[in-house]
Structure formats: structure tokens, C-alpha cells
Protein backbone atom coordinates (compact mmCIF):
# COMPACT_ATOMS: atom_id res chain seq x y z
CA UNK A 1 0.00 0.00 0.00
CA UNK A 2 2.82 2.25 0.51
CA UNK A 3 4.16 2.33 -2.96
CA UNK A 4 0.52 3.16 -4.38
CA UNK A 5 1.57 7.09 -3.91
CA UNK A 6 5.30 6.57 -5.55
CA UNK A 7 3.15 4.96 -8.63
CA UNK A 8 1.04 8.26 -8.96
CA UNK A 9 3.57 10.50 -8.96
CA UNK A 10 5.86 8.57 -11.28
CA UNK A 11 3.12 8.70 -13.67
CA UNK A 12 1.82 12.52 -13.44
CA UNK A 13 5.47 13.68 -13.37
CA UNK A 14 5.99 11.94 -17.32
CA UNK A 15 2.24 13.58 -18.17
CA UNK A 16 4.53 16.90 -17.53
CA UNK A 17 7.18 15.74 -19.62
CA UNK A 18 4.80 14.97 -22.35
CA UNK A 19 3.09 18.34 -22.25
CA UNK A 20 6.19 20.42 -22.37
CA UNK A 21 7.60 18.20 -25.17
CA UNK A 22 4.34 19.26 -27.14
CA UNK A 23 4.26 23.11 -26.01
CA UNK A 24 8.19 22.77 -27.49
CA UNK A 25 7.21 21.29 -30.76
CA UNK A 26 4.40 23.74 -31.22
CA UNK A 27 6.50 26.47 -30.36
CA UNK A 28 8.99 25.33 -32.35
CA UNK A 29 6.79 25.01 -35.29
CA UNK A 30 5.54 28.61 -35.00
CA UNK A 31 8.24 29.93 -34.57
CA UNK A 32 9.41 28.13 -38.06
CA UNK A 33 6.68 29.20 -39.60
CA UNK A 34 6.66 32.32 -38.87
CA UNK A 35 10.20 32.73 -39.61
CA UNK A 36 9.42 31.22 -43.16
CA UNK A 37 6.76 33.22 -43.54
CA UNK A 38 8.60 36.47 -42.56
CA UNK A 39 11.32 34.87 -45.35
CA UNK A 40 8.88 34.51 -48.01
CA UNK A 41 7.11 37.82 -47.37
CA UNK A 42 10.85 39.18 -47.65
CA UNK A 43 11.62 37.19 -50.76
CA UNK A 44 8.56 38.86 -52.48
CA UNK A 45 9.64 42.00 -51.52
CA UNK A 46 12.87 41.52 -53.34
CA UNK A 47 11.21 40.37 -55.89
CA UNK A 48 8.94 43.40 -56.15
CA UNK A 49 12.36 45.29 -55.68
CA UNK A 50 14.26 43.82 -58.78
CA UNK A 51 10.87 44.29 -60.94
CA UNK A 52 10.98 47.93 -60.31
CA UNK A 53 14.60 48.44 -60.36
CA UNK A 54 14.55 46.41 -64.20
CA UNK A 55 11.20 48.31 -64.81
CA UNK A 56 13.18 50.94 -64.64
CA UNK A 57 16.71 49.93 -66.40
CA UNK A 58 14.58 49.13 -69.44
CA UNK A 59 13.12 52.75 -68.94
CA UNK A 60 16.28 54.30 -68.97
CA UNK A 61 17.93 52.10 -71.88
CA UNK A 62 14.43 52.96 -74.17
CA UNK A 63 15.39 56.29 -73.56
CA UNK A 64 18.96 56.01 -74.45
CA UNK A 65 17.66 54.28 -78.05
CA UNK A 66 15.10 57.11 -78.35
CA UNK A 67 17.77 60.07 -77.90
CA UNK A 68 20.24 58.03 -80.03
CA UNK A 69 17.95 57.77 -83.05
CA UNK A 70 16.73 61.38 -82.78
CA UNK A 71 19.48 62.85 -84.20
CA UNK A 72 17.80 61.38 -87.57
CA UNK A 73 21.01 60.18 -88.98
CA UNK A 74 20.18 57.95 -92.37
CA UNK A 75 21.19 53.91 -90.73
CA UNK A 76 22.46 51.44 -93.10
CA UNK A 77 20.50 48.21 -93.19
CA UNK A 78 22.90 46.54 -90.31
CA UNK A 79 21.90 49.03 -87.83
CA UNK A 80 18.30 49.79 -88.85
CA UNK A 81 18.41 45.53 -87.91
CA UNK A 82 19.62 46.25 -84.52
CA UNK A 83 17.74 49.08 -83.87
CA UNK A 84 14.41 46.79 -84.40
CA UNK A 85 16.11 43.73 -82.62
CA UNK A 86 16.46 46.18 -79.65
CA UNK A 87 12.96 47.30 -79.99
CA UNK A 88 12.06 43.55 -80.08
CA UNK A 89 13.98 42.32 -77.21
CA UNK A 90 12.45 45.37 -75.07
CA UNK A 91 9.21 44.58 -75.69
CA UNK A 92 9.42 40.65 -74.48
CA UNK A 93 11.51 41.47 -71.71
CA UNK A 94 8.49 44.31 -70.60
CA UNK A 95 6.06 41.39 -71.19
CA UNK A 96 8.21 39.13 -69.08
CA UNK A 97 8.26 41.88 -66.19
CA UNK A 98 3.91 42.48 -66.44
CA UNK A 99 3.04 38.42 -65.75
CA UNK A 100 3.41 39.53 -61.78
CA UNK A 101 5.10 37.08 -59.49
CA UNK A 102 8.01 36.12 -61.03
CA UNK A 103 10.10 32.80 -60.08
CA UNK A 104 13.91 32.90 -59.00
CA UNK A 105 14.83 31.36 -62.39
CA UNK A 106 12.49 33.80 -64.47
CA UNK A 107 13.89 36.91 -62.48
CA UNK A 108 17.56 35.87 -62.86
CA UNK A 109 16.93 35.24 -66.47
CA UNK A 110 15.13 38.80 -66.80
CA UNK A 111 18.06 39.96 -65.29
CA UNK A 112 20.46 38.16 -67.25
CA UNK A 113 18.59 39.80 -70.53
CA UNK A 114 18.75 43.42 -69.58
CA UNK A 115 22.63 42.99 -68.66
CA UNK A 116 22.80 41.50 -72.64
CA UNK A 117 20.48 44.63 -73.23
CA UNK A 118 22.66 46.88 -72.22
CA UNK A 119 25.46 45.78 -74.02
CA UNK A 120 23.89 45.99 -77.37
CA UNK A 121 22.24 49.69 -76.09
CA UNK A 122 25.90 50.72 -75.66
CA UNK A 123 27.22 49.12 -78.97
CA UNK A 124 24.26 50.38 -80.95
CA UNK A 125 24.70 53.84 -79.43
CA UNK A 126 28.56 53.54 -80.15
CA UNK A 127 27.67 52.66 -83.67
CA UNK A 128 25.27 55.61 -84.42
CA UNK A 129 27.86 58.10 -82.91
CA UNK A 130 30.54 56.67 -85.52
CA UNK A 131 28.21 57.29 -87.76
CA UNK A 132 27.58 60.55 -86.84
CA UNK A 133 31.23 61.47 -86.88
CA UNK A 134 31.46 59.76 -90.52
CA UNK A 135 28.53 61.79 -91.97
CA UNK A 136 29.86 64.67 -90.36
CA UNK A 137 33.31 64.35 -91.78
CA UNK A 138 31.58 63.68 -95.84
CA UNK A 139 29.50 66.87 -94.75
CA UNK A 140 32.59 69.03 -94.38
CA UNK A 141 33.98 66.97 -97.39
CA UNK A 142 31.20 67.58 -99.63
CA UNK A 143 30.78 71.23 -98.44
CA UNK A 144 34.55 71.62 -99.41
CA UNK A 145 33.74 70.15 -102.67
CA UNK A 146 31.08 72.18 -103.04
CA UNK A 147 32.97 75.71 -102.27
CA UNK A 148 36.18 74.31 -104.28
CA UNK A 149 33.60 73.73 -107.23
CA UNK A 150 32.15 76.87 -106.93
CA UNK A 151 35.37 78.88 -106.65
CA UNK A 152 36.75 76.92 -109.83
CA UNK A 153 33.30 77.80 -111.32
CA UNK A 154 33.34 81.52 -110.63
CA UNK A 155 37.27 81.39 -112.41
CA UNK A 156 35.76 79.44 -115.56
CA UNK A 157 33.09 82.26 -115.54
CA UNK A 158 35.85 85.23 -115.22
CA UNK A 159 37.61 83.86 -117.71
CA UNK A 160 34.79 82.89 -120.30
CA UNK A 161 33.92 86.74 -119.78
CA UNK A 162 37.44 87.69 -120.21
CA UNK A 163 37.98 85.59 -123.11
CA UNK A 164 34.34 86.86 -124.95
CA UNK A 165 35.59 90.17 -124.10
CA UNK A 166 39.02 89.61 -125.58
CA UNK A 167 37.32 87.51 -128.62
CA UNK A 168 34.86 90.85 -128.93
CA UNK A 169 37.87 94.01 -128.57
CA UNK A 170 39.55 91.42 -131.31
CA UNK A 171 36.44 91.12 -133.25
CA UNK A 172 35.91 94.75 -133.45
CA UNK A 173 39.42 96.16 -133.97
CA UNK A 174 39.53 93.53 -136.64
CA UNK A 175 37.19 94.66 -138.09
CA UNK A 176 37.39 96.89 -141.27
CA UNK A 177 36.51 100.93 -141.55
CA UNK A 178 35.92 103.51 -144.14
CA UNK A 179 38.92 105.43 -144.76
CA UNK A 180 37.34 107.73 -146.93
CA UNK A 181 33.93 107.53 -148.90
CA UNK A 182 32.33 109.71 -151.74
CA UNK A 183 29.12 109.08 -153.33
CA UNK A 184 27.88 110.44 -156.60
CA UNK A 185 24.91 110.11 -159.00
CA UNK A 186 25.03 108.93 -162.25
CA UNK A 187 22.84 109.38 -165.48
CA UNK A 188 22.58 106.46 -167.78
CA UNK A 189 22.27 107.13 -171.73
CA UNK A 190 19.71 104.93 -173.27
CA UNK A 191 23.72 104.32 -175.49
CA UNK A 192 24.35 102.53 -171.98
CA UNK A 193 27.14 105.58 -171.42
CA UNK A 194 27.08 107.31 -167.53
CA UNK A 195 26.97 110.63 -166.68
CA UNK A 196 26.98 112.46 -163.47
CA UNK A 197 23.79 114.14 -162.09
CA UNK A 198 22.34 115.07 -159.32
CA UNK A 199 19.11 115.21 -160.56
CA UNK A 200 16.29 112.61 -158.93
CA UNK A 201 14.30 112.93 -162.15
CA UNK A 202 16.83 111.18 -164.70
CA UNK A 203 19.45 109.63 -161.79
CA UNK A 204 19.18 105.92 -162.46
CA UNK A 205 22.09 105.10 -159.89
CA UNK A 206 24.55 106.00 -157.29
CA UNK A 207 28.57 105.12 -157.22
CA UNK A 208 30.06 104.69 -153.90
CA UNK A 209 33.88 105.18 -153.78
CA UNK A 210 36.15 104.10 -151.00
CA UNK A 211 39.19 103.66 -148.96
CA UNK A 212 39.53 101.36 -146.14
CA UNK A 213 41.43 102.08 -143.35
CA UNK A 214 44.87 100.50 -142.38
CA UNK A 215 44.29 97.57 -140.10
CA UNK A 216 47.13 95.16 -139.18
CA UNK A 217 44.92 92.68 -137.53
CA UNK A 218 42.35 92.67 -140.08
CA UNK A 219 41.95 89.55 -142.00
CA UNK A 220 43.43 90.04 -145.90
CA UNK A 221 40.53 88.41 -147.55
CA UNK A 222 37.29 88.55 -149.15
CA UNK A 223 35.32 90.73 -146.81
CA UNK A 224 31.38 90.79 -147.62
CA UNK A 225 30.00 94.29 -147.70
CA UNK A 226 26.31 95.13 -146.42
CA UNK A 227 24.63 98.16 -148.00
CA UNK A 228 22.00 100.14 -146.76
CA UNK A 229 20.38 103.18 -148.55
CA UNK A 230 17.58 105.41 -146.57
CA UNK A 231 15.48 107.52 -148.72
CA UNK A 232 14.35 110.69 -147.82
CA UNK A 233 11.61 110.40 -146.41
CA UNK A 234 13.46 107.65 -143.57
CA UNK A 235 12.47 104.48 -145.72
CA UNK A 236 15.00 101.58 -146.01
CA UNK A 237 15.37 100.54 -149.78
CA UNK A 238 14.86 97.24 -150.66
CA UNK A 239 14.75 94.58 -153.14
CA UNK A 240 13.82 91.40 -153.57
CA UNK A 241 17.64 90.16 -153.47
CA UNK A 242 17.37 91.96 -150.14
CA UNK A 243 18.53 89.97 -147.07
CA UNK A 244 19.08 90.01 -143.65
CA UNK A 245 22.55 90.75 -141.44
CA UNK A 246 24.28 90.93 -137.56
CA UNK A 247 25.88 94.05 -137.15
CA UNK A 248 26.10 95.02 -133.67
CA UNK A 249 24.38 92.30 -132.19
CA UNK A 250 21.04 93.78 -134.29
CA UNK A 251 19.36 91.94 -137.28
CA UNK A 252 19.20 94.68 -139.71
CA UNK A 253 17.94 94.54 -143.73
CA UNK A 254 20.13 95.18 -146.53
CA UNK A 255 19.52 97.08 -149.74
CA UNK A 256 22.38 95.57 -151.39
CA UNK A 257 25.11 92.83 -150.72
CA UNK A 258 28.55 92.83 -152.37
CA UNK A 259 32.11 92.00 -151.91
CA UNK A 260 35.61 93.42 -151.47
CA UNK A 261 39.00 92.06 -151.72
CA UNK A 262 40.82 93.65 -148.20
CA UNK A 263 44.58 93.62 -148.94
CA UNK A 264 45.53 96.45 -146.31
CA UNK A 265 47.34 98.05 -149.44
CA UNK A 266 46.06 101.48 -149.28
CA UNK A 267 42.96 100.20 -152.90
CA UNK A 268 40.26 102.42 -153.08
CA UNK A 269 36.68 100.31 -154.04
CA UNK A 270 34.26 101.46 -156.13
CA UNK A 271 30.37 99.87 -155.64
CA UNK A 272 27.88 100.58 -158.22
CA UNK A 273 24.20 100.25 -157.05
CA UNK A 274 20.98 100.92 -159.38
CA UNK A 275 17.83 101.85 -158.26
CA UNK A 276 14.95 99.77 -159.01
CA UNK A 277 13.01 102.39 -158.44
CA UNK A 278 12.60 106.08 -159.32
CA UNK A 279 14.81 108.52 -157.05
CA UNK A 280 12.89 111.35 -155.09
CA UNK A 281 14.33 114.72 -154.19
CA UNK A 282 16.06 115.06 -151.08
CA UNK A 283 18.71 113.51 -149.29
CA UNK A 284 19.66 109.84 -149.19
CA UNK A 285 21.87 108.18 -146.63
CA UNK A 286 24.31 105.41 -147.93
CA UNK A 287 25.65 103.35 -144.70
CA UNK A 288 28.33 100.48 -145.06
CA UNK A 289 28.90 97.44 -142.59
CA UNK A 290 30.81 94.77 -142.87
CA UNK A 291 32.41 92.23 -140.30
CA UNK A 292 29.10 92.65 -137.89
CA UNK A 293 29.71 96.36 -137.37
CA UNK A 294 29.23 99.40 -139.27
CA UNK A 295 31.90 100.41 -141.28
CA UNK A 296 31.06 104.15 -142.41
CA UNK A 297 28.16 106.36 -144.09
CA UNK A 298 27.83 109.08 -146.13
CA UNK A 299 25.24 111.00 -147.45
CA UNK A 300 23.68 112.11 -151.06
CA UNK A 301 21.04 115.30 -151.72
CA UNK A 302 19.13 115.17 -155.51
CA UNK A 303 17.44 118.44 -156.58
């Protein structure tokens, strides 16, 4: 009967034990869970944390693309390809970002891609500034060409000018001039013979006689010689042999064409010209050209 008590106590002293090995393991499991939980509410904080801070990266490396190609400078074909492949690869890698909750693997692969991003943003932008400096340097090159072309332009001008202007002071000192001039009227016999007179009513023709002046640079040759005879009342005479000249840079009419034999030996040259038509009183004017310029006048007055 005496050990009865010993028994009891034995036994309510291992209920304890029990009991504080069961507090312990719940404890111990809270306190494991909670500690996981705090972990995995800190894991998705991190998570959240590397979202935004890529969020942003790809923000910043759009922008870098964006201020790169603004400069508008023409791409060849290579880089217009890696300008779109950049594009491309933002566009996934913002689609990756936007599912939400991300997995360790997908977040260290979204990682992984904007590191690669950003060394292509960096090459590309390298790239377009070579390119810059290339265009630049054929800009200053063409520009160059450009004044160089115009500069040997403006000479080719000067001298065209210079050289019309030489071919022109040539052209006109070549050209031949009345040394002297007479005109007369003539009478012609129905025997064919001529006699001077001054008469319109019976003057069938003038006779023009002439020296040319001395002129070294003239050309000793057949020269062809323009006339042109005004009546008196200011009316060119014509014919229907009558043609058209340049003398002066003007078109002008003849009333006769002939030709004389320049020698620049001091001849005198006589042209004979018969009018088709009846002479009138007054004065005619008789003007010569020859060469494109005028080479003298003279004048005639019929009673």
C-alpha cells in the first residue's frame, strides 16, 4: 500500500514531460513558420524590388535608343536591324516583367537579358555616334567640294567673260573701216554711157567710192559688204535680193550685198548700185557694214 503514492507520482510527473515536449514542438513550429513566412514575405519584396529596379533599367535604356535615333542620322540596313532587334527584345523582356510574381529562375533570367540589353544599347549607341562622326566628316567633305567647285566655277566664268571680251575688242578692232567715202549720181544714156547728175528725175544710180582704213589685224581676204540706202523720207530701200545681217548684235535689212578684196594696201573700191526704183528729191543716206559692225556712211542730196 505504501508504494501506491510513488506509482502516482511517477506517472503525473511523465504527463509533464509529455506536455512540455508538445508546447516545445508547437513552439517550435511557429516559430518556423513564422520565420518562413517572414522569409517569403521578404523574398517577395525583393522580388517586387528587382521588378521595379529592371522596370526601370529598361526605362532608362528605351530612352537612351530614343535620344540616339533622334538625331535622324540615315542607318544602313545593319543598324536599322539592330535598332528593331532592340525594340524587339524590349518589348518581351516588358512582357516578361507584367506576368506579376516572377520565379527565382524567371527573375535571374530577366536579369540576365537586360545585362545583354545593355550591351547591345551601348554598342548600338557607339555605332550611331561613328556614324555621326562619318557623316559629319563627308559633310565638311562635300561642303569643301562644293565651295572648291564653286570657286573653280566663278574662275571658268571670269575667264569665259574675259575671253568673250578679248574675242569681242579682237572682233571689233579687226574689223574693217571707211577710210574715206564719196558718193555720186550717175545718169545712164539709153547708149548705156554714164553721166553724173544730181538730178532725182533722170538719176538711175549711185557710185560709192572708197578707202579702207589700215588695219594690221584685219583679216586680208574677201570681206562681204552690207549696204544700206535710206530715202528721204526715212524708208530703207529694198529689193527682192534683199537679205538680212548681224551688225552690232542687231538683225538689220540690206539694200544691197557685195564684196571686197581687203589687202591692207592702201585700194580704193568702187560699188555701183541701181535703183529699181525712181529717185525722189532730197537727201539719201548710204551706210556700209561689214564684219558685224558698221563700217562708215555718207550722205547724197538730188534736186
Amino acid at each position: 500500500m505504501e508504494n501506491q503514492p510513488d506509482k502516482t507520482s511517477k506517472k503525473n510527473s511523465n504527463v509533464i514531460y509529455f506536455l512540455i515536449v508538445v508546447v516545445v514542438a508547437l513552439l517550435g513550429t511557429d516559430v518556423y513558420l513564422y520565420t518562413r513566412k517572414n522569409k517569403d514575405e521578404i523574398k517577395i519584396v525583393y522580388q517586387n524590388d528587382e521588378k521595379t529596379r529592371l522596370d526601370t533599367e529598361i526605362d532608362s535604356l528605351e530612352t537612351q535608343i530614343e535620344q540616339v535615333n533622334a538625331g535622324k542620322t540615315k542607318m544602313s540596313a545593319e543598324l536599322k536591324a539592330k535598332n528593331d532587334s532592340l525594340r524587339s527584345k524590349i518589348q518581351q523582356l516588358r512582357r516578361d516583367l507584367a506576368k506579376g510574381k516572377l520565379t527565382v529562375a524567371e527573375l535571374n533570367k530577366a536579369k540576365e537579358d537586360v545585362k545583354q540589353l545593355r550591351y547591345f544599347v551601348t554598342k548600338y549607341t557607339a555605332d550611331i555616334e561613328e556614324l555621326k562622326k562619318q557623316n559629319e566628316s563627308l559633310t565638311v567633305e562635300r561642303d569643301t567640294l562644293k565651295t572648291n567647285l564653286t570657286t573653280v566655277s566663278q574662275k571658268a566664268t571670269t575667264l569665259q567673260k574675259q575671253n568673250e571680251d578679248l574675242t569681242t575688242k579682237v572682233q571689233v578692232a579687226s574689223a574693217l573701216k571707211v577710210g574715206s567715202i564719196n558718193v555720186t549720181p550717175f545718169k545712164i544714156k539709153s547708149s548705156g554711157k554714164e553721166k553724173e547728175n544730181d538730178r532725182a528725175a533722170v538719176a538711175k544710180k549711185i557710185k560709192i567710192d572708197f578707202t579702207v582704213a589700215s588695219n594690221a589685224v584685219a583679216e586680208k581676204k574677201m570681206h562681204d559688204i552690207y549696204i544700206r540706202v535710206i530715202d528721204p523720207t526715212g524708208n530703207l530701200i529694198t529689193t527682192p535680193e534683199s537679205a538680212t545681217f548681224q551688225s552690232d548684235g542687231q538683225e538689220l535689212q540690206d539694200t544691197y550685198k557685195t564684196a571686197i578684196d581687203f589687202k591692207d594696201d592702201g585700194s580704193g573700191y568702187t560699188i555701183d548700185w541701181v535703183n529699181p526704183n525712181p529717185f525722189q528729191k532730197g537727201t539719201y543716206t548710204i551706210l556700209l557694214y561689214t564684219d558685224g559692225y558698221a563700217m562708215g556712211k555718207s550722205s547724197l542730196t538730188l534736186k
